[in-house]
Protein backbone atom coordinates (compact mmCIF):
# COMPACT_ATOMS: atom_id res chain seq x y z
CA UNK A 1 -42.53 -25.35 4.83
CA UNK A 2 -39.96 -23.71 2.82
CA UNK A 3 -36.66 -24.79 2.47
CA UNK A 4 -34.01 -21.95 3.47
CA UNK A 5 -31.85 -21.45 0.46
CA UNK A 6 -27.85 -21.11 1.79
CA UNK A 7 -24.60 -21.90 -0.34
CA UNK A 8 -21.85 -23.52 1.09
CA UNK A 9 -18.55 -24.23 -0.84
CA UNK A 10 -16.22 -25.58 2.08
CA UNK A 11 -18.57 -27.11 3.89
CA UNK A 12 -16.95 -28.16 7.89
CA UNK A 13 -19.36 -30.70 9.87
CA UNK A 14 -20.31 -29.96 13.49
CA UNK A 15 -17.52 -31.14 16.28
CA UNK A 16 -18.20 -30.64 20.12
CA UNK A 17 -15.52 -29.10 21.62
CA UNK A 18 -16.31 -31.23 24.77
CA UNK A 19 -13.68 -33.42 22.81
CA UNK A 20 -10.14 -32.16 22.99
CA UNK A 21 -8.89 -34.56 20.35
CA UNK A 22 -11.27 -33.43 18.16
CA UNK A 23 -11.39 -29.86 19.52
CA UNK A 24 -7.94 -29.65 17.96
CA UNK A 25 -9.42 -30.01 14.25
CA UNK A 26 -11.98 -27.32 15.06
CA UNK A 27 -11.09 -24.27 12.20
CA UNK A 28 -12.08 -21.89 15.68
CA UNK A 29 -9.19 -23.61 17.34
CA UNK A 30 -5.51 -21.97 17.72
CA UNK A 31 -3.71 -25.08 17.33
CA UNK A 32 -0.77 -22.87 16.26
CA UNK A 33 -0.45 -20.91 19.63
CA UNK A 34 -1.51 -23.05 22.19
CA UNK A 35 1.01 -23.45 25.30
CA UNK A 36 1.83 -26.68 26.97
CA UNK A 37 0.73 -25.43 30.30
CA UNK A 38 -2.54 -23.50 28.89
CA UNK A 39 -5.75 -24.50 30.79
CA UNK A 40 -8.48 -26.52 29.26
CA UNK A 41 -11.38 -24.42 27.51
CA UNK A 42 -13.82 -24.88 30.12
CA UNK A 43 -11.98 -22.78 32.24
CA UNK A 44 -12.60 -19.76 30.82
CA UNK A 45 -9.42 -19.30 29.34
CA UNK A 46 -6.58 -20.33 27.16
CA UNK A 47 -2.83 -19.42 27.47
CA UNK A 48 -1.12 -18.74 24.09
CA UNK A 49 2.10 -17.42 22.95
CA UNK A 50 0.66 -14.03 21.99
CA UNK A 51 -2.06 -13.83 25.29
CA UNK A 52 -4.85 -15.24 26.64
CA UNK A 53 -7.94 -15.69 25.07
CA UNK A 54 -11.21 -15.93 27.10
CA UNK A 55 -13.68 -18.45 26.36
CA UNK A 56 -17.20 -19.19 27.22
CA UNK A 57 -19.60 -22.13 27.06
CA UNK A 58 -20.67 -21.62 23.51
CA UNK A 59 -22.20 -25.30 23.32
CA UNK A 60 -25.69 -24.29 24.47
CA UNK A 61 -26.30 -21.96 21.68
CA UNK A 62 -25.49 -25.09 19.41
CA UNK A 63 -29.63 -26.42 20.30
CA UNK A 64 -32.68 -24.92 20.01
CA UNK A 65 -33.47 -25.10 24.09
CA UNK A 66 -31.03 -22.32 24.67
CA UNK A 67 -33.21 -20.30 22.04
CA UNK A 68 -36.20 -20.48 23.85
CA UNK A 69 -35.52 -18.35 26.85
CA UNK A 70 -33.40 -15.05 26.75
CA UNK A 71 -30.21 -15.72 28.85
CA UNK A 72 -30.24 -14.03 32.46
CA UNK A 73 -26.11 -12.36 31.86
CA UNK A 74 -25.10 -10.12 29.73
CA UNK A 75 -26.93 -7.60 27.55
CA UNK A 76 -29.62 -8.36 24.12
CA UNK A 77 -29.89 -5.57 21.95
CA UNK A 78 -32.63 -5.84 19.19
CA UNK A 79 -35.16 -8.50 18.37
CA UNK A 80 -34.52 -12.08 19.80
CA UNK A 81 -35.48 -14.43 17.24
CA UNK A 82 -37.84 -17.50 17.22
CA UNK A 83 -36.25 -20.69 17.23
CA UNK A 84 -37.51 -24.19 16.00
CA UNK A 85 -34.38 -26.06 14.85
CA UNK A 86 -30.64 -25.50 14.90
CA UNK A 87 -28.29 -26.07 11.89
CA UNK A 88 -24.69 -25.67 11.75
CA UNK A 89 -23.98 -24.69 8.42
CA UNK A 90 -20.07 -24.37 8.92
CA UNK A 91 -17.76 -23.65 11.38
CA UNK A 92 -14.52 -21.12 10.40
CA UNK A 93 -11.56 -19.57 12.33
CA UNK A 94 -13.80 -16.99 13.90
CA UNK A 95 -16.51 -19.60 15.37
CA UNK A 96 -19.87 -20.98 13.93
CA UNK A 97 -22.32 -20.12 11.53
CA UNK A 98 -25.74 -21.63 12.10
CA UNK A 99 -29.33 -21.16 10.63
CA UNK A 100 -32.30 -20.49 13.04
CA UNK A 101 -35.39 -20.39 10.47
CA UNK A 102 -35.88 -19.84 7.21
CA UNK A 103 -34.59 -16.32 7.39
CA UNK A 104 -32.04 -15.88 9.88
CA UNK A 105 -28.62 -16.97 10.71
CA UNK A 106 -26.06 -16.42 13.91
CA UNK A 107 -22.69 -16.02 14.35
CA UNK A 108 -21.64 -17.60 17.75
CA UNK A 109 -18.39 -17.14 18.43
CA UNK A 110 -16.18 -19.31 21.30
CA UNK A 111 -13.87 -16.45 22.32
CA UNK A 112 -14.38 -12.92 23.67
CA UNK A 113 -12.94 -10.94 20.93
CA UNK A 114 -14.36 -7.07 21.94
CA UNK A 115 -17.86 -5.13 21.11
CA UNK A 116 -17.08 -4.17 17.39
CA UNK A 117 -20.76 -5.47 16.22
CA UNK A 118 -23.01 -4.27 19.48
CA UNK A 119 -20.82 -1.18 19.79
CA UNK A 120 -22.16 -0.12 15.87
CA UNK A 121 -25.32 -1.40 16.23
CA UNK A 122 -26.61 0.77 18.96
CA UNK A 123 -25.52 4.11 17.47
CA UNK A 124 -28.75 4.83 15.47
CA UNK A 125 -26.93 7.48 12.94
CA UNK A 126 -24.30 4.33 11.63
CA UNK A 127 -27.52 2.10 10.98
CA UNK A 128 -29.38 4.97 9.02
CA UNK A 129 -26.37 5.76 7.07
CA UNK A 130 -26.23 2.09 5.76
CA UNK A 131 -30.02 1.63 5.17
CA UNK A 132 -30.25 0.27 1.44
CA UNK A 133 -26.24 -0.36 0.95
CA UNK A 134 -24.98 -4.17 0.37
CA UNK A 135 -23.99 -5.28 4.02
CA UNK A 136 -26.10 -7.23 6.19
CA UNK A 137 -26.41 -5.50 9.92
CA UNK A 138 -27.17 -8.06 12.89
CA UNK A 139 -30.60 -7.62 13.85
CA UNK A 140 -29.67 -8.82 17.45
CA UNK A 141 -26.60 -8.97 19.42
CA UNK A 142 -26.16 -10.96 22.67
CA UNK A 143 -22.97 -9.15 24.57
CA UNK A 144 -21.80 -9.85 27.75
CA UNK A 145 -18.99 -7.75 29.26
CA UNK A 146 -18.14 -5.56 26.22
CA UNK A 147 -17.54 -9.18 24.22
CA UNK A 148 -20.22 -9.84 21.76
CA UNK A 149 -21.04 -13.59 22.13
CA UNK A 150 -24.20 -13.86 19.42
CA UNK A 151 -25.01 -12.07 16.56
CA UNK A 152 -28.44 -12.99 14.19
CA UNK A 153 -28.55 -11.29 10.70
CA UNK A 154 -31.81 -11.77 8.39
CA UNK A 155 -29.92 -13.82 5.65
CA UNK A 156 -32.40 -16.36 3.80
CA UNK A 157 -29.32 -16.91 1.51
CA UNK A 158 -25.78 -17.25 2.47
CA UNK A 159 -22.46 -17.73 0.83
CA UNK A 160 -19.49 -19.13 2.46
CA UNK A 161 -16.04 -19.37 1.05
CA UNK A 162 -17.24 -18.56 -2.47
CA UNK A 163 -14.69 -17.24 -5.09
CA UNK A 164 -16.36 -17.05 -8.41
CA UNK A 165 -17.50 -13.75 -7.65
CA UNK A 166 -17.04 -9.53 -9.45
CA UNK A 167 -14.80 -7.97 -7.07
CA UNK A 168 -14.68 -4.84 -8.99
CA UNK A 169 -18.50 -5.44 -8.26
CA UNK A 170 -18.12 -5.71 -4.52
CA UNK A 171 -15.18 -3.17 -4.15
CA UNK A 172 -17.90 -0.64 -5.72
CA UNK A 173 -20.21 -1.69 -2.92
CA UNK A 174 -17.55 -1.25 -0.28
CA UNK A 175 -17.01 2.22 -1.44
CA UNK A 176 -20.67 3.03 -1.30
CA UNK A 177 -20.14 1.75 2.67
CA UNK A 178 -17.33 3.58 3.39
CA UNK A 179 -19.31 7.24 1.45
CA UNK A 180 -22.17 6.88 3.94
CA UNK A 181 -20.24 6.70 7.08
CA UNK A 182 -17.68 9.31 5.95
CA UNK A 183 -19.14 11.68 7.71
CA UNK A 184 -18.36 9.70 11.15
CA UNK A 185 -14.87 9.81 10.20
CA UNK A 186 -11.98 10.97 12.14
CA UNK A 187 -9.37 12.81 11.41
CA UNK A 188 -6.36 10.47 10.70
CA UNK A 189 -4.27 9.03 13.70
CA UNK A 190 -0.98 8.55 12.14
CA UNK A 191 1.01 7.50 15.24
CA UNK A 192 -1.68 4.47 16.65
CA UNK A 193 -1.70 3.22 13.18
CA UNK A 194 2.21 3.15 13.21
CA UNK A 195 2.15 1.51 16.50
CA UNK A 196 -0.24 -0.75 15.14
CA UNK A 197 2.17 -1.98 12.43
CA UNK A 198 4.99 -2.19 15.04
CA UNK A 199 2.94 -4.46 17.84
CA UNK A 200 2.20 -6.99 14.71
CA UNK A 201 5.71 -6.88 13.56
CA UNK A 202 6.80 -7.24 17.27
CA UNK A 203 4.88 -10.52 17.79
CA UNK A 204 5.20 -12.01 14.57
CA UNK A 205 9.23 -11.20 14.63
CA UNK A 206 8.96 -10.48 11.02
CA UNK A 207 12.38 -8.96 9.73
CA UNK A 208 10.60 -5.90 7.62
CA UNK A 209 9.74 -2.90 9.25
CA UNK A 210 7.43 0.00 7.50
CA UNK A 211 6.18 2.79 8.53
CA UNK A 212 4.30 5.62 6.45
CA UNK A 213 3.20 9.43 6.96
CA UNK A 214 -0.57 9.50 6.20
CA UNK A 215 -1.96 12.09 4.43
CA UNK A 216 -5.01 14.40 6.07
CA UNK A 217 -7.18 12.72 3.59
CA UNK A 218 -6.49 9.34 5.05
CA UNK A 219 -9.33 9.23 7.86
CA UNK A 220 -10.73 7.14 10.49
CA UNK A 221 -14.12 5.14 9.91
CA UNK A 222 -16.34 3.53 12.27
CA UNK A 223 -15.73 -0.06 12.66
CA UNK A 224 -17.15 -2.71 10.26
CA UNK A 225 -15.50 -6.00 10.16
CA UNK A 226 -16.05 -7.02 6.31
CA UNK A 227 -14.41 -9.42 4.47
CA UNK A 228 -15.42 -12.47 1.78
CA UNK A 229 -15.59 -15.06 3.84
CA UNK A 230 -19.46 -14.67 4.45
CA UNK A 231 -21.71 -13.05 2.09
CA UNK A 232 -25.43 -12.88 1.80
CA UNK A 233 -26.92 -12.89 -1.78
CA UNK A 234 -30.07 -11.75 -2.65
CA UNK A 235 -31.13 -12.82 -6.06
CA UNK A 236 -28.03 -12.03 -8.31
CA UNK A 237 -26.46 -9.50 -5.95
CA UNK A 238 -23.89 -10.42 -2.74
CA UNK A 239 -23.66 -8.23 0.23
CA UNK A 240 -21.40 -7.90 2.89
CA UNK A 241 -22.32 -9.20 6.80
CA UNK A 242 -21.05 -7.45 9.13
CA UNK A 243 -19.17 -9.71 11.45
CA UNK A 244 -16.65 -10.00 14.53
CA UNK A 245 -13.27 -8.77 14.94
CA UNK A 246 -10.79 -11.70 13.61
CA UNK A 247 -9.23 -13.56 16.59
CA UNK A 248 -5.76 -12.27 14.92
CA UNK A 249 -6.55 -8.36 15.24
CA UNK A 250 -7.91 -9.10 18.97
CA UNK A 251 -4.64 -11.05 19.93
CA UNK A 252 -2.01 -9.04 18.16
CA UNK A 253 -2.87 -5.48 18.20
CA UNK A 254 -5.24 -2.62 19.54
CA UNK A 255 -8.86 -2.31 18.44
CA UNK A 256 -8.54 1.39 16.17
CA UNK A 257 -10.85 2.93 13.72
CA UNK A 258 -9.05 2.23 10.12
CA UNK A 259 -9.19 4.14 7.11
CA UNK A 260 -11.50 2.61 4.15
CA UNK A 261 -8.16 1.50 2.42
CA UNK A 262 -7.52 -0.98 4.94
CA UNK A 263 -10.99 -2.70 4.35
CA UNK A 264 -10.23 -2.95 0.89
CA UNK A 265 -6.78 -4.08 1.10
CA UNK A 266 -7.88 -7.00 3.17
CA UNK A 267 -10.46 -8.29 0.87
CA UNK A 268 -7.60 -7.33 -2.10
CA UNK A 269 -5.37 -9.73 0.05
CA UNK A 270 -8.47 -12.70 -0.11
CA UNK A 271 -8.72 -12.58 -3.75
CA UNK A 272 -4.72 -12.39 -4.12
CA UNK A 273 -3.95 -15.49 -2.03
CA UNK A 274 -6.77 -17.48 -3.09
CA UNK A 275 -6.57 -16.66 -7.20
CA UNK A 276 -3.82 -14.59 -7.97
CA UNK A 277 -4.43 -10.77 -9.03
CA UNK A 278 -1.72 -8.89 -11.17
CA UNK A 279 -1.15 -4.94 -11.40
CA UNK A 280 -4.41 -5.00 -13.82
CA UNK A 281 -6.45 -6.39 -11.26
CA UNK A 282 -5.03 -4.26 -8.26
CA UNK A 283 -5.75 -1.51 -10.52
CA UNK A 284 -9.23 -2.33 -11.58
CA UNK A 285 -10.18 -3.27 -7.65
CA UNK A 286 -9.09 0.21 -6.84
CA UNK A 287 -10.40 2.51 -9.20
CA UNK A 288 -13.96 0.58 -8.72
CA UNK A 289 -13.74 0.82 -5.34
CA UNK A 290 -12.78 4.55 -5.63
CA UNK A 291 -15.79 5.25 -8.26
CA UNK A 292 -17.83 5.23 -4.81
CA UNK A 293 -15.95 6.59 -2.67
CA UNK A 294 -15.55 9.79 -1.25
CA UNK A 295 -13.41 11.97 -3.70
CA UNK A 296 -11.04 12.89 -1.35
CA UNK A 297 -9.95 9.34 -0.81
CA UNK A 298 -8.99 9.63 -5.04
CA UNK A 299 -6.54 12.71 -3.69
CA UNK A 300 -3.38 12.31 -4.97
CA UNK A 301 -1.52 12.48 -1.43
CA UNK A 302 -4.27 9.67 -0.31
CA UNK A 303 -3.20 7.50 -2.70
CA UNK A 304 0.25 8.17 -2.53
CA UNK A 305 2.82 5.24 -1.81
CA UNK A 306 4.91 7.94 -0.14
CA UNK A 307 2.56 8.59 2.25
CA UNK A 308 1.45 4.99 2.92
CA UNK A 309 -1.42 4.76 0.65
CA UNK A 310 -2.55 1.07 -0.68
CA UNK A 311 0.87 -0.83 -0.05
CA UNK A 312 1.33 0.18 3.51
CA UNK A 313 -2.16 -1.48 3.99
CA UNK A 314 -1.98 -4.06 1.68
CA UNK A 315 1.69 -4.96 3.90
CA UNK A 316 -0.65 -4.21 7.11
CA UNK A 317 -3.34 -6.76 5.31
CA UNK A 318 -0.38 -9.70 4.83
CA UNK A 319 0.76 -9.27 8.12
CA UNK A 320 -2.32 -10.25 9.47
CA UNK A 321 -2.67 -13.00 6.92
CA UNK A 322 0.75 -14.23 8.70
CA UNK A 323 -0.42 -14.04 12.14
CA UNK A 324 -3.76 -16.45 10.99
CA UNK A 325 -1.34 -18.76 9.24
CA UNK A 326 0.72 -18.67 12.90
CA UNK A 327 -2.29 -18.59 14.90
CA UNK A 328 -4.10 -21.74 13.18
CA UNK A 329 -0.91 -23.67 12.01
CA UNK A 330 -1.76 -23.21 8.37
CA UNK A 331 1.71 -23.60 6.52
CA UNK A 332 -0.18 -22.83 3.03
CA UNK A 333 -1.11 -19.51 3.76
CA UNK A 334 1.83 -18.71 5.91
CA UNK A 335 4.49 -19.37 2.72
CA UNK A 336 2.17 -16.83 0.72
CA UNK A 337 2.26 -14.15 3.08
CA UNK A 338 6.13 -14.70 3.57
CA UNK A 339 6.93 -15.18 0.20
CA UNK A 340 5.11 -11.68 -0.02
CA UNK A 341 7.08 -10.35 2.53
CA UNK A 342 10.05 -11.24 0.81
CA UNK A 343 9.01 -9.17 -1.96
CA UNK A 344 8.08 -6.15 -0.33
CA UNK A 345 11.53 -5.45 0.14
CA UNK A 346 12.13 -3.90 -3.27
CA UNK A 347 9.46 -1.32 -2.36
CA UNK A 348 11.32 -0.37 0.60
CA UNK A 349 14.14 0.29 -1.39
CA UNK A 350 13.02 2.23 -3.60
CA UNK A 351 11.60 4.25 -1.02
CA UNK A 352 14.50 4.57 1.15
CA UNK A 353 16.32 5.91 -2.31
CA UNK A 354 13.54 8.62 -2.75
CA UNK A 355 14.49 9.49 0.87
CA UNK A 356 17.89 10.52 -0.17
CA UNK A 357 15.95 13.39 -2.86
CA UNK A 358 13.44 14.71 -0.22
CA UNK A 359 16.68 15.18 1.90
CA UNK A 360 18.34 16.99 -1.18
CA UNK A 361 15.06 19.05 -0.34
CA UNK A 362 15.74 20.38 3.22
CA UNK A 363 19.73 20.66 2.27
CA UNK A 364 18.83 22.90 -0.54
CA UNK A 365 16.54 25.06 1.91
CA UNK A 366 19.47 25.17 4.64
CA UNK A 367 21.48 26.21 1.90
CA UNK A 368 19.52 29.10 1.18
CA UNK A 369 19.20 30.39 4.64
CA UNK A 370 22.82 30.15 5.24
CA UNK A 371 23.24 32.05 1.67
CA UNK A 372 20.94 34.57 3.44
CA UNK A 373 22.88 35.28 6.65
CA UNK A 374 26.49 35.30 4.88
CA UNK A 375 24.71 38.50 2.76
CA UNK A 376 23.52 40.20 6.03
CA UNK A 377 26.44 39.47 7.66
CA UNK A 378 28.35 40.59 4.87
CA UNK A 379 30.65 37.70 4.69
CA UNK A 380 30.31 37.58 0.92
CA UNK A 381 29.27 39.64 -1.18
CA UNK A 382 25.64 40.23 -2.64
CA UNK A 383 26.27 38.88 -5.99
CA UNK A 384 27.38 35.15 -4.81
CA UNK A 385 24.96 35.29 -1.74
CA UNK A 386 22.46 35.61 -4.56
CA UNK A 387 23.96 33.41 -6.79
CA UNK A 388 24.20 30.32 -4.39
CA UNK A 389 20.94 31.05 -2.40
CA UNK A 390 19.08 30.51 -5.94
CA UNK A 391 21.08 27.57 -6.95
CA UNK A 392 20.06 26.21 -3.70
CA UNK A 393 16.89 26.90 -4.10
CA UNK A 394 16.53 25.57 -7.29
CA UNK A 395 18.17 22.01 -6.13
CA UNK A 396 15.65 22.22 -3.77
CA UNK A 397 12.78 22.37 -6.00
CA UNK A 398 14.66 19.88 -8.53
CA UNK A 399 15.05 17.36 -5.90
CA UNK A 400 11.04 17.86 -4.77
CA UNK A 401 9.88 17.13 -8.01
CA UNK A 402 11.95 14.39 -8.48
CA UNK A 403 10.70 12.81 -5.24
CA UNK A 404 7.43 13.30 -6.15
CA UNK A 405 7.34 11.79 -9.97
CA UNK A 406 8.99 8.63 -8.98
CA UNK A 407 6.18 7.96 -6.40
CA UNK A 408 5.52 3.83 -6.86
CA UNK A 409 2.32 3.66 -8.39
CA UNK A 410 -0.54 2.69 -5.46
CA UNK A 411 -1.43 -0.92 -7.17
């Protein structure tokens, strides 16, 4: 028999959740957000400070006798695999990982956290536009209720919490990803994504607010859940896995379709809090990932900090990173993200003085007009209607270009 080849770096042993002492050192667990009077998880739901999360009895999947026999609820889409042996390779803050035979894997996760995975999967056009492209698709997806529950990818090798990896190397890949289902896209929704940043900022009570115009070249992608957490290598070369929406997103704010910048500025904010990356870096990860992309997401206004661009995701990105940190009582990553916060403020700034020329914009246009009227209505004469109408303009233009050239560069 062959041995399945799988890499884990932070390895977590098996706990039953059966437990509650020990439930409470489960990664899965929301130790950070549980209330006093919250019911126990066999009740098929948990009461926390930002909702209720639903829960199901996850423990069966944990042996091979649940494997056996497709389960009665719910829905199976693609092949159900065949089942031996079950071993739990790790557990993380999304649920567990475990290996089925020598070439698949499944992600079971506790909570009902939407459809993102069976919703993708069973749109035939998504999966052809990936075929050949570094991320791993389930091959099956057990979803019951519009909450997938199971998902098995064909993964001989995995990687878990690895770090020693090219991210300019994987940031290429992810702009492959995000060229082939371009032509899915959506035309930007400016407002939802706004409201997106205010329900975080809402729950989290965080004390900076942003919000950004996005430019038409700022689109809408399918959904695809990718980060570094999980990989899958094959020989020398790592590929994404498809996975679940975070238990963060699914508490704290509406399920939307997100521009490719947002993937990237998530896995931007992995390799930031975990090793450090400087404006070199930022800049490298961007231009790689960019190199693959669609060449309307290089557009100036797309990458414009003006009109959100990288830092309004990379803030949307940290703000998430704060509501895990909340969520799982993990005071590390929480003083990162805040200390980031913190920072952010000088950006704001420095936007907020740029406001002050784009209004120097509009006054020198209202300046002109009125210039325009006091000829016609002959309240002065032609020669300073003239005058001041093209000094106005001329501020106008002055204070536009101005605006424009001190745009913060987007890494």
């Amino acid at each position: 028999m062959v041995t399945p080849k799988y890499v884990v770096d932070k390895h977590r042993s098996f706990v039953w959740w059966t437990c509650p002492a020990v439930m409470d050192e489960s990664p899965w667990w929301p130790v950070g957000i549980i209330t006093e009077d919250s019911e126990s998880f066999d009740s098929g739901r948990i009461q926390t400070v930002f909702g209720t999360l639903e829960t199901w009895d996850f423990t069966q999947c944990l042996s091979a006798e649940w494997w056996h026999t497709q389960p009665q609820d719910g829905t199976v889409w693609g092949q159900w695999p065949k089942v031996s042996t079950v071993e739990v390779l790790s557990q993380d803050r999304k649920g567990y990982l475990i290996r089925l035979n020598d070439n698949q894997i499944a992600r079971i996760t506790p909570f009902a956290l939407g459809n993102d995975l069976s919703r993708f999967v069973q749109y035939r056009p998504w999966i052809e536009a990936l075929q050949g492209l570094a991320v791993k698709l389930p091959s099956m997806v057990y979803f019951v209720e519009n909450n997938d529950r199971v998902a098995v990818y064909d993964c001989p090798e995995l990687v878990i919490g690895k770090s020693d990896f090219d991210g300019d190397k994987l940031a290429s890949n992810l702009g492959s990803i995000h060229s082939a289902l371009n032509e899915f896209a959506t035309p930007n929704t400016e407002r939802r994504w706004n409201d997106r940043l205010k329900d975080i900022e809402s729950e989290l009570k965080v004390t900076t607010l942003w919000r950004a115009p996005h430019s038409e070249y700022t689109v809408g992608l399918p959904r695809l859940n990718l980060d570094l957490a999980i990989l899958s290598k094959q020989e020398d070369e790592f590929a994404f896995i498809a996975d679940t929406r975070s238990p963060v997103e699914h508490l704290l704010c509406q399920a939307d379709r997100l521009p490719g910048l947002a993937n990237l500025m998530l896995i931007e904010q992995q390799i930031s809090f975990a090793s450090g990356m400087n404006e070199v870096a930022r800049k490298s990860l961007l231009e790689a990932w960019l190199s693959k992309a669609p060449n309307s997401y290089a557009h100036k206004k797309a990458t414009s900090t003006l009109m959100g661009g990288p830092w309004i995701w990379r803030y949307h990105a940290v703000l998430l990173a704060l509501g895990e940190a909340r969520i799982y009582g993990d005071e590390a990553l929480g003083k990162k993200a805040q200390n980031w916060l913190n920072d952010v403020s000088r950006i704001q700034a420095h936007l907020g003085v740029l406001r002050l020329w784009k209004s120097g914009l509009w006054g020198g246009i209202i300046g002109a007009v009125i210039a325009f009227f006091a000829w016609r209505m002959e309240s002065v004469s032609p020669t300073i209607a003239g005058v001041s109408g093209a000094l106005c303009l001329f501020g106008a233009l002055a204070c536009n270009m101005i605006y424009w050239a001190k745009d913060p560069q987007p890494y």
